[in-house]
N, C-alpha and C. Protein backbone atom coordinates (compact mmCIF):
# COMPACT_ATOMS: atom_id res chain seq x y z
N UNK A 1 131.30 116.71 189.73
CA UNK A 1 130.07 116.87 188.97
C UNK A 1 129.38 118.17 189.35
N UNK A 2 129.20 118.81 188.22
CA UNK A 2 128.75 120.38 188.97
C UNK A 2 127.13 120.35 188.30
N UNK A 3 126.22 121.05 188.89
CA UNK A 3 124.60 121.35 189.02
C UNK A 3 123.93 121.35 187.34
N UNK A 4 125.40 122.08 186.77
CA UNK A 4 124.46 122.45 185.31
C UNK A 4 124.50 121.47 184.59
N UNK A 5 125.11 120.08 184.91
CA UNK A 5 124.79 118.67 184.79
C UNK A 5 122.77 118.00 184.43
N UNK A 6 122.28 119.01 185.48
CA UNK A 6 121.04 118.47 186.13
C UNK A 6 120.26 118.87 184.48
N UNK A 7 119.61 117.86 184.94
CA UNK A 7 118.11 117.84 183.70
C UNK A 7 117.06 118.65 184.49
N UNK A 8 116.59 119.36 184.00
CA UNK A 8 115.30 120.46 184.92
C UNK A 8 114.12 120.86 184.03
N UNK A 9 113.15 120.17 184.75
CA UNK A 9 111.81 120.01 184.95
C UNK A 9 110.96 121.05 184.88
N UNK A 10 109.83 121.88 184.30
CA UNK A 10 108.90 122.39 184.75
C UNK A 10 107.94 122.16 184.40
N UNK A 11 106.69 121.33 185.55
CA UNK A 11 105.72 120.13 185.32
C UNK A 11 104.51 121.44 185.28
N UNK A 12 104.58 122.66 185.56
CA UNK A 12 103.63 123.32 185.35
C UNK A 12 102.71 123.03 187.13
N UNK A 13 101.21 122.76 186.93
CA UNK A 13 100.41 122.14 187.61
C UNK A 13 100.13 120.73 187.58
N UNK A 14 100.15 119.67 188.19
CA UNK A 14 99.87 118.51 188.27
C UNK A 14 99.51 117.88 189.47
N UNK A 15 98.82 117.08 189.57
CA UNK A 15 98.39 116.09 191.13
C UNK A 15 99.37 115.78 191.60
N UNK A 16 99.21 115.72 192.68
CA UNK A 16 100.50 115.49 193.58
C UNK A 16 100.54 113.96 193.20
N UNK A 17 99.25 112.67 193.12
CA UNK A 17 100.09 111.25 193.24
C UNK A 17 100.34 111.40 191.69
N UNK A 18 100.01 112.01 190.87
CA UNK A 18 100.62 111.56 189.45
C UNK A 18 102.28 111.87 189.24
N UNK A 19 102.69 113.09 189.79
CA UNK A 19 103.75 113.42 190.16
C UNK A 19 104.66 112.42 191.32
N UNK A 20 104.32 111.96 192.00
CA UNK A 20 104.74 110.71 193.01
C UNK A 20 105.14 109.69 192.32
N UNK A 21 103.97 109.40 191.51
CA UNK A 21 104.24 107.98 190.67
C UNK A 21 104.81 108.33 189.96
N UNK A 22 104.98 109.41 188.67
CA UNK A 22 106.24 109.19 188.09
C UNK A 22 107.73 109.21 188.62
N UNK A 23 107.94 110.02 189.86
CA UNK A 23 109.07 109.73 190.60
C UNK A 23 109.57 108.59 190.84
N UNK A 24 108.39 107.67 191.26
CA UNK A 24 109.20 106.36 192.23
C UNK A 24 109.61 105.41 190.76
N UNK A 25 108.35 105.87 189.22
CA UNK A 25 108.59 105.05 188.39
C UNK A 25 110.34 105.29 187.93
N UNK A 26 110.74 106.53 187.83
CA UNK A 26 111.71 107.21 186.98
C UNK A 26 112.86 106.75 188.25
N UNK A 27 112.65 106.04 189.65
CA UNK A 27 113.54 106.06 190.26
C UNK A 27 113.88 104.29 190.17
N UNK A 28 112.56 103.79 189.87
CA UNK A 28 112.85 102.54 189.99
C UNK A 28 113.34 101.97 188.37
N UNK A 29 113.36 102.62 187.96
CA UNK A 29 114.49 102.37 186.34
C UNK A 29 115.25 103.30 186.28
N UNK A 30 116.26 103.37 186.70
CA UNK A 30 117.05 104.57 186.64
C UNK A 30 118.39 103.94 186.52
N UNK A 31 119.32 104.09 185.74
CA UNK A 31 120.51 103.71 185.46
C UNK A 31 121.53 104.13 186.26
N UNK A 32 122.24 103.80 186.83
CA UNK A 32 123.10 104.73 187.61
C UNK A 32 123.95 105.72 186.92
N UNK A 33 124.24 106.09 185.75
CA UNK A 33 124.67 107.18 184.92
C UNK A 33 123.82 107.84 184.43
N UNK A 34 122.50 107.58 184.77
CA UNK A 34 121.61 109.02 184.13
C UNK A 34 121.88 110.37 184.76
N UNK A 35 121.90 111.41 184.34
CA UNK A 35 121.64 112.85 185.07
C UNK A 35 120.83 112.96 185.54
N UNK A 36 121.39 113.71 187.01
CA UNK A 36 119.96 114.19 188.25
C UNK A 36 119.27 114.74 187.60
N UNK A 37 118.19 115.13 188.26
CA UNK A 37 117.05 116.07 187.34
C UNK A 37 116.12 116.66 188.76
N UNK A 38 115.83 117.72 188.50
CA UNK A 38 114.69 118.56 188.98
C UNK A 38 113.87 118.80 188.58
N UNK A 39 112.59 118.35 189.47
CA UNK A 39 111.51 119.16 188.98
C UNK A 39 110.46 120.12 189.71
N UNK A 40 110.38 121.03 188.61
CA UNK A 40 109.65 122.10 189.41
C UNK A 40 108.04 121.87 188.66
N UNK A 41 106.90 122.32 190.05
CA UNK A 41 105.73 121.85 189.84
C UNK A 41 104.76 122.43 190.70
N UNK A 42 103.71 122.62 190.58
CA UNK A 42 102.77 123.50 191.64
C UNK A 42 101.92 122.62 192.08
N UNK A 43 101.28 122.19 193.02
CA UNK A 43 100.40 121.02 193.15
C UNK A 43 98.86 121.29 193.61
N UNK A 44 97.58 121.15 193.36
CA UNK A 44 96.35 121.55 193.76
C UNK A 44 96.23 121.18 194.68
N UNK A 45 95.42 121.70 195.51
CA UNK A 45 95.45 121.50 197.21
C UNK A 45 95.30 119.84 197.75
N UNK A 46 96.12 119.64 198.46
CA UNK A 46 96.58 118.43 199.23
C UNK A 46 96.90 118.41 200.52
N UNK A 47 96.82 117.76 201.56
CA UNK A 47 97.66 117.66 202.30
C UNK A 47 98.02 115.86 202.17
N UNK A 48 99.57 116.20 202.61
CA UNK A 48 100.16 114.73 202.20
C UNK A 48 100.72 114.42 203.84
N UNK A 49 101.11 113.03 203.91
CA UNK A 49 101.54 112.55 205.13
C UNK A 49 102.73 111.74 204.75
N UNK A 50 103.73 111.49 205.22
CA UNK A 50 104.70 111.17 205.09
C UNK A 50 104.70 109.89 205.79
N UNK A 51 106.18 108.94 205.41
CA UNK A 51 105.06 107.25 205.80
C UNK A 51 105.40 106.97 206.44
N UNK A 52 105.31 107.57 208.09
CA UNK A 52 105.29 107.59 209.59
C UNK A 52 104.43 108.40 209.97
N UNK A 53 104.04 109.41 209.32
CA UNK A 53 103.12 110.52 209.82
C UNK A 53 101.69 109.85 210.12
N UNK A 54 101.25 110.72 211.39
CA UNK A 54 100.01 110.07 211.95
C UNK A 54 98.96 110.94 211.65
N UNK A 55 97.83 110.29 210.79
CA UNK A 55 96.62 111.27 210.67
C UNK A 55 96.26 111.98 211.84
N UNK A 56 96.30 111.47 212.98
CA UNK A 56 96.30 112.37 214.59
C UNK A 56 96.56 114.22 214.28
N UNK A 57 97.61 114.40 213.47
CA UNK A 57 97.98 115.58 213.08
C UNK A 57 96.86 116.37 211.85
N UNK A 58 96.04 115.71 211.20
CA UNK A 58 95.35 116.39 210.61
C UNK A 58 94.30 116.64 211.64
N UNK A 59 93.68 118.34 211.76
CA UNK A 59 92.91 118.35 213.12
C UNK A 59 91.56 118.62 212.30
N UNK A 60 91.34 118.89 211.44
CA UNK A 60 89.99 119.08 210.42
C UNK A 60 90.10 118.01 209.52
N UNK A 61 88.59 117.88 208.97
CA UNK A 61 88.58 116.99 207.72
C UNK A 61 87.92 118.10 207.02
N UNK A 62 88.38 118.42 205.68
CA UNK A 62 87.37 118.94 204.78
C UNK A 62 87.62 118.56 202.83
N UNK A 63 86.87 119.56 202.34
CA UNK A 63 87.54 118.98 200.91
C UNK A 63 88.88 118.65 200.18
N UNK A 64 89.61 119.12 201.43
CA UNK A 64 90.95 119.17 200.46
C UNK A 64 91.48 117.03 200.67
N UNK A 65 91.86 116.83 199.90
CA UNK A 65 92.22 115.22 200.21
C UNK A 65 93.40 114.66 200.88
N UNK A 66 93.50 113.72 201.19
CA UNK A 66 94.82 113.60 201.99
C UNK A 66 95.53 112.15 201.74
N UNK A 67 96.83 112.38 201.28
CA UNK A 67 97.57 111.40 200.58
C UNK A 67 98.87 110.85 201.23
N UNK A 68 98.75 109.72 201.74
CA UNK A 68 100.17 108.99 202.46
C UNK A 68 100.94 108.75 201.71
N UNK A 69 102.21 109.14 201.84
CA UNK A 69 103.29 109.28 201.09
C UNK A 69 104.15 108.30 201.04
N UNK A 70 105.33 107.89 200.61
CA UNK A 70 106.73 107.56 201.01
C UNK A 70 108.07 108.17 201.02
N UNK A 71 107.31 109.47 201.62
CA UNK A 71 108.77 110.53 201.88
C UNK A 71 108.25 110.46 203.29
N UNK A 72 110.03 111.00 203.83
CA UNK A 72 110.05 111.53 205.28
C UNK A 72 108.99 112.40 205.90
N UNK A 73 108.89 112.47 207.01
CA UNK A 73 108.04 113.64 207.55
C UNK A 73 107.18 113.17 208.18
N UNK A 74 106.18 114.23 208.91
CA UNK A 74 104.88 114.00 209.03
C UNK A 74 103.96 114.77 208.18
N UNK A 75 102.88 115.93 208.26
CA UNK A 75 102.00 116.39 207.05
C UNK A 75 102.09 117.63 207.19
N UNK A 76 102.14 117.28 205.81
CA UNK A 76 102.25 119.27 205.97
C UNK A 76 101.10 119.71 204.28
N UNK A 77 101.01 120.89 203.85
CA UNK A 77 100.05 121.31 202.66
C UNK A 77 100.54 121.44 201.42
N UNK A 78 99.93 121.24 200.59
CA UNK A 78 100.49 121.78 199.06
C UNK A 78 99.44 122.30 198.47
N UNK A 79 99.76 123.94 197.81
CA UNK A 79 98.76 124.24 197.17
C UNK A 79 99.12 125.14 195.85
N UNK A 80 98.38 126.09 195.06
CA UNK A 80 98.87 127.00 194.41
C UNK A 80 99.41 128.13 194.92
N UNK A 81 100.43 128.52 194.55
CA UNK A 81 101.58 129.35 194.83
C UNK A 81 102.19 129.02 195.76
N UNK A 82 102.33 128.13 195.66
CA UNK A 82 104.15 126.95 196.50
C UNK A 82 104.54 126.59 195.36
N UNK A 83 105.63 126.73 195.25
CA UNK A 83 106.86 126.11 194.39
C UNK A 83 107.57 124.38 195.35
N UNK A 84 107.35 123.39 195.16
CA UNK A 84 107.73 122.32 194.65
C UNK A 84 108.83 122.01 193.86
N UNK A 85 110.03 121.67 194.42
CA UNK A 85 111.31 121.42 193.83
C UNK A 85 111.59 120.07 194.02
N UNK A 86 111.28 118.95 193.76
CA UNK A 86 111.49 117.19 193.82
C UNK A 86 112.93 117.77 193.14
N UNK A 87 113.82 116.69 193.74
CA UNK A 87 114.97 116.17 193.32
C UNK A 87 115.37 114.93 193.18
N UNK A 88 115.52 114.68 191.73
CA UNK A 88 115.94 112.80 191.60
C UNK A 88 117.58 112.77 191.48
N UNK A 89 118.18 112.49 192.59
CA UNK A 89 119.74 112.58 193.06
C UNK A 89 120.25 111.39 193.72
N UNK A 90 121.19 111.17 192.48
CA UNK A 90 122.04 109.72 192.96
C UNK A 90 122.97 109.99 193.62
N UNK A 91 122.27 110.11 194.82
CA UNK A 91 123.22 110.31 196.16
C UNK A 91 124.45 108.68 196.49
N UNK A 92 124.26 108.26 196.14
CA UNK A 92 125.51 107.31 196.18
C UNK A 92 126.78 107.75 195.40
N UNK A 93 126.03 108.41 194.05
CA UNK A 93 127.61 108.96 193.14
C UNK A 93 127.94 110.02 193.76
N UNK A 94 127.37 110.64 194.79
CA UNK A 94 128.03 111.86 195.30
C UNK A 94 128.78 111.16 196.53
N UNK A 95 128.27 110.31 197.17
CA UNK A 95 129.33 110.09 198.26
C UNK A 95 128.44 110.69 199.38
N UNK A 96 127.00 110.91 199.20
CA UNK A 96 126.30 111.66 200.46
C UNK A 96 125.81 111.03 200.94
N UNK A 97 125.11 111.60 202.68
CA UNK A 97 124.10 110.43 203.15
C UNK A 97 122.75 112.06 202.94
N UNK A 98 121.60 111.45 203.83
CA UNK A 98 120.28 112.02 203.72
C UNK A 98 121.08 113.45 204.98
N UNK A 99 121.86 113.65 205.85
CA UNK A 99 121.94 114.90 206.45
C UNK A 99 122.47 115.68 206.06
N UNK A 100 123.27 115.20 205.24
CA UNK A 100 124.60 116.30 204.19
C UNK A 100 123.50 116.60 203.08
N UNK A 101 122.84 116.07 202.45
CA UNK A 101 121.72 116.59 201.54
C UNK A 101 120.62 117.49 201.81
N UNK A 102 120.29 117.33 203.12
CA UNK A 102 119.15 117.74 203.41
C UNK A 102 119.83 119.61 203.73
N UNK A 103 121.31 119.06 204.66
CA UNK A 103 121.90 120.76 204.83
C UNK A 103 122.22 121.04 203.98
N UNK A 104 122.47 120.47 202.05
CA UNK A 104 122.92 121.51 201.22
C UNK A 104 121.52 121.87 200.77
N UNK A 105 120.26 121.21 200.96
CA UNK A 105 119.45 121.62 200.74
C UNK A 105 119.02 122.84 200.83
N UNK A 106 118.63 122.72 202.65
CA UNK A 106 118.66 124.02 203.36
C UNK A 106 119.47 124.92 202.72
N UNK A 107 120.72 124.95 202.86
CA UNK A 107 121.68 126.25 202.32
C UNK A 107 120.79 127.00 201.10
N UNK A 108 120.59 126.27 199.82
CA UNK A 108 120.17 126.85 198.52
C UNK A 108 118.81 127.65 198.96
N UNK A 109 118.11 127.31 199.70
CA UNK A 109 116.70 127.74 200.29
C UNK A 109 117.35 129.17 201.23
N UNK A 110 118.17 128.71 202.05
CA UNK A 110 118.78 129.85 202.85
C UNK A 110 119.02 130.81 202.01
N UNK A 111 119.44 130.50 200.74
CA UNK A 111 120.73 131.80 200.24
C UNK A 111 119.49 132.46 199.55
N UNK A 112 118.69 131.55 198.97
CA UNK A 112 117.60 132.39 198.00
C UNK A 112 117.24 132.97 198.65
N UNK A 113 116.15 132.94 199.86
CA UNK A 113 115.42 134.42 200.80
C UNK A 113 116.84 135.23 201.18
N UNK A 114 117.96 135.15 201.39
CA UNK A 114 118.63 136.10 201.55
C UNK A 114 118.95 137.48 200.52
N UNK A 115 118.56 136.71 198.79
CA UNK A 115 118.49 137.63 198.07
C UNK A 115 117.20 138.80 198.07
N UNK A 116 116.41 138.29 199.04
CA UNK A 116 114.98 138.94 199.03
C UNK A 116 115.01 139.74 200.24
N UNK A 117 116.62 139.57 200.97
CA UNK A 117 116.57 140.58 202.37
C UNK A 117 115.64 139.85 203.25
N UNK A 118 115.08 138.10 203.26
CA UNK A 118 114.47 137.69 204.19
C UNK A 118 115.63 136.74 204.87
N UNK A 119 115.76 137.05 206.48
CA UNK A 119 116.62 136.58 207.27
C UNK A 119 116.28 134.74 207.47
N UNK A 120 116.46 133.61 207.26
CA UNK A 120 116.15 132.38 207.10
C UNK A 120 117.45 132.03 208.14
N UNK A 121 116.72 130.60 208.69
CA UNK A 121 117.48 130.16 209.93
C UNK A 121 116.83 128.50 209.50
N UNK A 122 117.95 127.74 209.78
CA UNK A 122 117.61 126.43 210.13
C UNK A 122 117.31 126.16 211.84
N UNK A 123 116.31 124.91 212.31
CA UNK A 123 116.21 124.62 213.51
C UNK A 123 116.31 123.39 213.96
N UNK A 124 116.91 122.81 214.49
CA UNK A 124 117.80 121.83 215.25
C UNK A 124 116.38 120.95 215.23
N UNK A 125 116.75 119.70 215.04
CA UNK A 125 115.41 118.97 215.56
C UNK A 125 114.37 118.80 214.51
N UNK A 126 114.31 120.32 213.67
CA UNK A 126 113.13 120.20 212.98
C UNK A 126 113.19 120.84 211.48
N UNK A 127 113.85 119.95 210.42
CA UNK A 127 114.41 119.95 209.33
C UNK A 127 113.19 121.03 208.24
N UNK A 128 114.28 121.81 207.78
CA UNK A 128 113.32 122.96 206.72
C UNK A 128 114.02 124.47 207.35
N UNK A 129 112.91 125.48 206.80
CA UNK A 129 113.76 126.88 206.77
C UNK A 129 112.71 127.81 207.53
N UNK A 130 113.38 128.08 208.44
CA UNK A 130 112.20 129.16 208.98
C UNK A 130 112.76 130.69 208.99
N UNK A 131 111.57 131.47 209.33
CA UNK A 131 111.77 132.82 209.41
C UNK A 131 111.32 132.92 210.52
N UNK A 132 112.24 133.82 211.53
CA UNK A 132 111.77 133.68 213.00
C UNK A 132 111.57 132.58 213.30
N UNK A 133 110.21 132.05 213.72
CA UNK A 133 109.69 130.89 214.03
C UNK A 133 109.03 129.95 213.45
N UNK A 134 108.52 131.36 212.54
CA UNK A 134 107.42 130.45 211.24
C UNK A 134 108.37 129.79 209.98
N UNK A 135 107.81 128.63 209.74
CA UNK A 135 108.24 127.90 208.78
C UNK A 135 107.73 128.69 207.13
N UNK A 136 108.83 128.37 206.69
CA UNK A 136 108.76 128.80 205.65
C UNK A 136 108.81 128.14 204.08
N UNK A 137 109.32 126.96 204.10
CA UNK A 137 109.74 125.70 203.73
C UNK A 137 110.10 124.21 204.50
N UNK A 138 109.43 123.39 203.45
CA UNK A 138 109.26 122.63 204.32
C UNK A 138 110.81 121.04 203.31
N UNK A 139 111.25 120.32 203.99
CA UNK A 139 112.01 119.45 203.04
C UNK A 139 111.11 118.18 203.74
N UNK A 140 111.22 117.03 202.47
CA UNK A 140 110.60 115.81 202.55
C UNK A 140 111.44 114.80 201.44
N UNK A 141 112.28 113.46 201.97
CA UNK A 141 113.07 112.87 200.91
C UNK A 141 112.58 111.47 201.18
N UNK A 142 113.25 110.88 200.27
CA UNK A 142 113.34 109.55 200.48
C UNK A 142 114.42 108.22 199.78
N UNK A 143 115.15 107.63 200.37
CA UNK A 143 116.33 107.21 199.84
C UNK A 143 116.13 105.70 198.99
N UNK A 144 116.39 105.49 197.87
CA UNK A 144 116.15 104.35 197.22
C UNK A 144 117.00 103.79 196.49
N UNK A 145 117.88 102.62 196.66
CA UNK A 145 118.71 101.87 195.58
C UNK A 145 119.74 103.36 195.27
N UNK A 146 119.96 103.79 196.01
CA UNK A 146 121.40 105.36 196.26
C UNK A 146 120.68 106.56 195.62
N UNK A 147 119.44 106.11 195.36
CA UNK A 147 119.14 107.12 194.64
C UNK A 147 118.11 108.68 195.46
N UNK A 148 117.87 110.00 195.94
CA UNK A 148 117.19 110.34 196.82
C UNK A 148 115.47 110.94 195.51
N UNK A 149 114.78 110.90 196.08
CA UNK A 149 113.59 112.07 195.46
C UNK A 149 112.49 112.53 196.01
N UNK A 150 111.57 113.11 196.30
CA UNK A 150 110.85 114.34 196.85
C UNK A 150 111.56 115.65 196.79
N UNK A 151 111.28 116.11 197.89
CA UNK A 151 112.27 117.31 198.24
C UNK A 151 111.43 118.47 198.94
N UNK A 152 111.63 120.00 198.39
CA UNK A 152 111.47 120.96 198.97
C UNK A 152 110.12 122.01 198.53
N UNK A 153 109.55 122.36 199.35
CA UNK A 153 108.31 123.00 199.28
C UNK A 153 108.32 124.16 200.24
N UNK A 154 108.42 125.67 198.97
CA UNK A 154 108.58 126.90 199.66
C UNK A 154 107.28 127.33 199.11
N UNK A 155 106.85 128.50 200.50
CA UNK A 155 105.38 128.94 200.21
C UNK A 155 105.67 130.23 199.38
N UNK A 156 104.92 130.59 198.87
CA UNK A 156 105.76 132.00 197.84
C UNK A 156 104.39 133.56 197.92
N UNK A 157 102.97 133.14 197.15
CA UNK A 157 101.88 133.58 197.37
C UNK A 157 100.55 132.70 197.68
N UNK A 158 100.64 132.33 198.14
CA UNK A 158 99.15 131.12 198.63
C UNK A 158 98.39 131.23 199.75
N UNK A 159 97.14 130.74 199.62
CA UNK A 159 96.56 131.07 200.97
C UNK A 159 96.88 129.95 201.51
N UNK A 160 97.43 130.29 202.88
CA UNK A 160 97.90 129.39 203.70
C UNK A 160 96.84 128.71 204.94
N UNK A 161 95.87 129.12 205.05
CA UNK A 161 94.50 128.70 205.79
C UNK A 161 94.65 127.11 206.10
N UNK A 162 94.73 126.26 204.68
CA UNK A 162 94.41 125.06 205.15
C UNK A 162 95.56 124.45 206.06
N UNK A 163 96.56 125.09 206.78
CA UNK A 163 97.78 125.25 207.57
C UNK A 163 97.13 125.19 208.85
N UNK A 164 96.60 125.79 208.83
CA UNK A 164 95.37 125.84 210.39
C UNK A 164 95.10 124.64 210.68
N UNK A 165 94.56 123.56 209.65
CA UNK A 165 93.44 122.79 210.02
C UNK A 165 94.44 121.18 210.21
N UNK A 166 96.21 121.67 210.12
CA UNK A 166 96.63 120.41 210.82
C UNK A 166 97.96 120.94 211.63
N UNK A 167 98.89 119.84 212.13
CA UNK A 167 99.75 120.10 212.74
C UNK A 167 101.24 120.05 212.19
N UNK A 168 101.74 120.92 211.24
CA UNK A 168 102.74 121.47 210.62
C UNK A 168 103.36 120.28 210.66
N UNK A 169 104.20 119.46 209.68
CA UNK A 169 105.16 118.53 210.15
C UNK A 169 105.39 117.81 211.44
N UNK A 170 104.05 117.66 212.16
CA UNK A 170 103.81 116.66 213.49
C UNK A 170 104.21 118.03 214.72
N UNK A 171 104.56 119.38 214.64
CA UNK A 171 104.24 120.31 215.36
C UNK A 171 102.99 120.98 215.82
N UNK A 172 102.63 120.92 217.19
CA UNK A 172 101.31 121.51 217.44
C UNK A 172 101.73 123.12 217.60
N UNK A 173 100.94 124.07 217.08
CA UNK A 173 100.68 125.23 216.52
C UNK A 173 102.13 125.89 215.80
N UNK A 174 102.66 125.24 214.92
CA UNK A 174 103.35 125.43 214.49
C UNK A 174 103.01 126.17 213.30
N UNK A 175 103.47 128.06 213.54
CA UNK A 175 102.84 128.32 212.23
C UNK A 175 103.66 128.84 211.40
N UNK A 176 102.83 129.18 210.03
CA UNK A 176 103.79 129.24 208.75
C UNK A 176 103.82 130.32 207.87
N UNK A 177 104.74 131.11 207.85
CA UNK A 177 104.65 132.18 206.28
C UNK A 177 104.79 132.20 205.11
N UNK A 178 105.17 133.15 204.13
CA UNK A 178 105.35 132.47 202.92
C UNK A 178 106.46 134.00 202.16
N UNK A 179 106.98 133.97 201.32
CA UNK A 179 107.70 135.09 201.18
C UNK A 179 106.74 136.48 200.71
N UNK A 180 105.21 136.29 200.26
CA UNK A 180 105.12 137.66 199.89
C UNK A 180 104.39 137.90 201.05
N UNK A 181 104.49 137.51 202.04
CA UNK A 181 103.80 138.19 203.67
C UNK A 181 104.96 139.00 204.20
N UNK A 182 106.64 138.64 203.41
CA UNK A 182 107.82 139.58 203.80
C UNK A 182 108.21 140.23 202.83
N UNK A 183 107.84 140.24 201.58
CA UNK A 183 108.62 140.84 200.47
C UNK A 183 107.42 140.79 199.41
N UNK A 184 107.68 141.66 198.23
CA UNK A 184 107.37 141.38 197.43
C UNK A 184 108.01 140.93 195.70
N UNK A 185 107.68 139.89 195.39
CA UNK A 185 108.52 139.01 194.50
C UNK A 185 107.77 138.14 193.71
N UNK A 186 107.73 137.67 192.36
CA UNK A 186 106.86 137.24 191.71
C UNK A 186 107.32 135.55 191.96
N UNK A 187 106.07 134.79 191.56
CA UNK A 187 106.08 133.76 191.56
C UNK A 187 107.32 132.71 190.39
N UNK A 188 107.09 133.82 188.88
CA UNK A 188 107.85 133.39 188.51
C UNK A 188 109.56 133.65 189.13
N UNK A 189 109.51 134.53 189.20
CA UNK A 189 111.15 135.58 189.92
C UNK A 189 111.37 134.51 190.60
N UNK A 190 111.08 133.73 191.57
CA UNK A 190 111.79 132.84 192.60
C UNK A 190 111.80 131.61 192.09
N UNK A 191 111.07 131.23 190.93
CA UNK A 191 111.40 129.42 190.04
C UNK A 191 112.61 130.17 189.39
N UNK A 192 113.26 131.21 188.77
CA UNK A 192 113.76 131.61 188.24
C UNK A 192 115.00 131.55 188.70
N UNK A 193 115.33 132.35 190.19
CA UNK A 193 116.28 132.54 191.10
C UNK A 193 116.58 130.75 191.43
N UNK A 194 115.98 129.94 192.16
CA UNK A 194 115.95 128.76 192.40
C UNK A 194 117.21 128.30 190.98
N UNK A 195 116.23 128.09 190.07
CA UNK A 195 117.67 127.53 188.98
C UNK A 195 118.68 128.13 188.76
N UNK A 196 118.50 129.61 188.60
CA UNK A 196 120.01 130.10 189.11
C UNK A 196 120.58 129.58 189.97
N UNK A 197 120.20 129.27 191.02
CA UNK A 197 121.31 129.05 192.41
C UNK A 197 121.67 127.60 192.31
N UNK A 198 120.82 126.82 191.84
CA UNK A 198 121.13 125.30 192.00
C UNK A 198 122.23 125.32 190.53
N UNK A 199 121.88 125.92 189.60
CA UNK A 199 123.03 125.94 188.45
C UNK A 199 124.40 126.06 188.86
N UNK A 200 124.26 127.66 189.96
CA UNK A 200 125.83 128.16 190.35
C UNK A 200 126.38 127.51 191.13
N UNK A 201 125.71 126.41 191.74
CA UNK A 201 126.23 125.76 193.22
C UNK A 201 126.55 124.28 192.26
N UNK A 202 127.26 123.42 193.31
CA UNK A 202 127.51 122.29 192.62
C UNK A 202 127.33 121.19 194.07
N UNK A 203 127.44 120.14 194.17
CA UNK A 203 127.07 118.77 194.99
C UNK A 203 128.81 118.31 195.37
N UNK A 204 129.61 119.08 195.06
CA UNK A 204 130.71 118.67 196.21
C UNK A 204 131.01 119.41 197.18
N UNK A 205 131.14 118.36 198.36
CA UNK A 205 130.94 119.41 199.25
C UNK A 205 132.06 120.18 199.80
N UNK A 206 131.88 121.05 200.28
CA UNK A 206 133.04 122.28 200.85
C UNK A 206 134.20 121.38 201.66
């Protein structure tokens, strides 16, 4: 089954739980022969917690709101100019579990900043894409009836401030960049590149 299979999404701007709920709805009727689908989406400022994550990690309270999830993780931000890539993937028809997904994940995230001449590294322990040290993307899934959805959140142009006011994915001072603090590249250019790469790549694995 190769990528250009996938049904692909662009939700524009939307709330992060309206976007949630249609996920878990679209996951909890889902046929096992429907086509994966992606969606791409920008979300207004949030920070979300993942459903182990301990509010302990948010170190400010202020206007932005804060939403417990049922994806992996602990909390991390969503705002304008992050790109948001949810993936609804019937990881059972592929034959995958959540670590083989999460590293082809990584890879597609890897290869894209490589087209931008930004050097990206995975880190042992602590799932997502960093540059140097700083995180750069963050991954968040969750596995249901074979089916996976959430996914990946790269920072692109955004103010990253409200990053300050918690503890990165349950990391204390764990901090974060975004690609136009290394390059310069349009917001659309990288939703763009993104479906290129997930088109050219396919879900069997090497």
């Amino acid at each position: 089954m190769r990528l250009i299979d996938l049904k692909i999404k662009d939700l524009g701007v939307l709330d992060y739980e309206e976007v949630w709920r249609s996920m878990v709805e679209a996951i909890d009727n889902r046929p096992q022969q429907a086509l994966d689908e992606v969606w791409f989406v920008q979300h207004p400022p949030v920070y979300t917690l993942g459903y182990a994550g301990s509010e302990l990690n948010v170190l400010a309270r202020d206007e932005i709101p804060i939403v417990r999830s049922d994806r992996g993780g602990q909390v991390t931000y969503h705002g304008p100019g992050q790109l948001v890539v949810y993936f609804l993937i019937n990881i059972k028809r592929l034959g995958w579990g959540p670590k083989k997904l999460i590293f082809y994940l990584e890879e597609i995230f890897i290869s894209l900043l490589y087209k931008y001449d930004i050097e990206a590294k995975r880190k042992k322990g602590a799932p997502g894409i960093y540059v140097g040290d700083r995180k750069i993307a963050s991954i968040g899934l969750k596995i249901k009836h074979g089916f996976c959805y959430h996914g990946v959140s790269l920072n692109i142009d955004m103010n990253l401030s409200p990053f300050d006011d918690i503890n990165t994915c349950g990391f204390n001072n764990l901090e974060v960049t975004q690609i136009n603090d290394l390059t310069k590249v349009s917001f659309l250019q990288v939703k763009e590149d993104v479906k290129s790469l997930l088109l050219d790549n396919n879900f069997k694995a090497a």
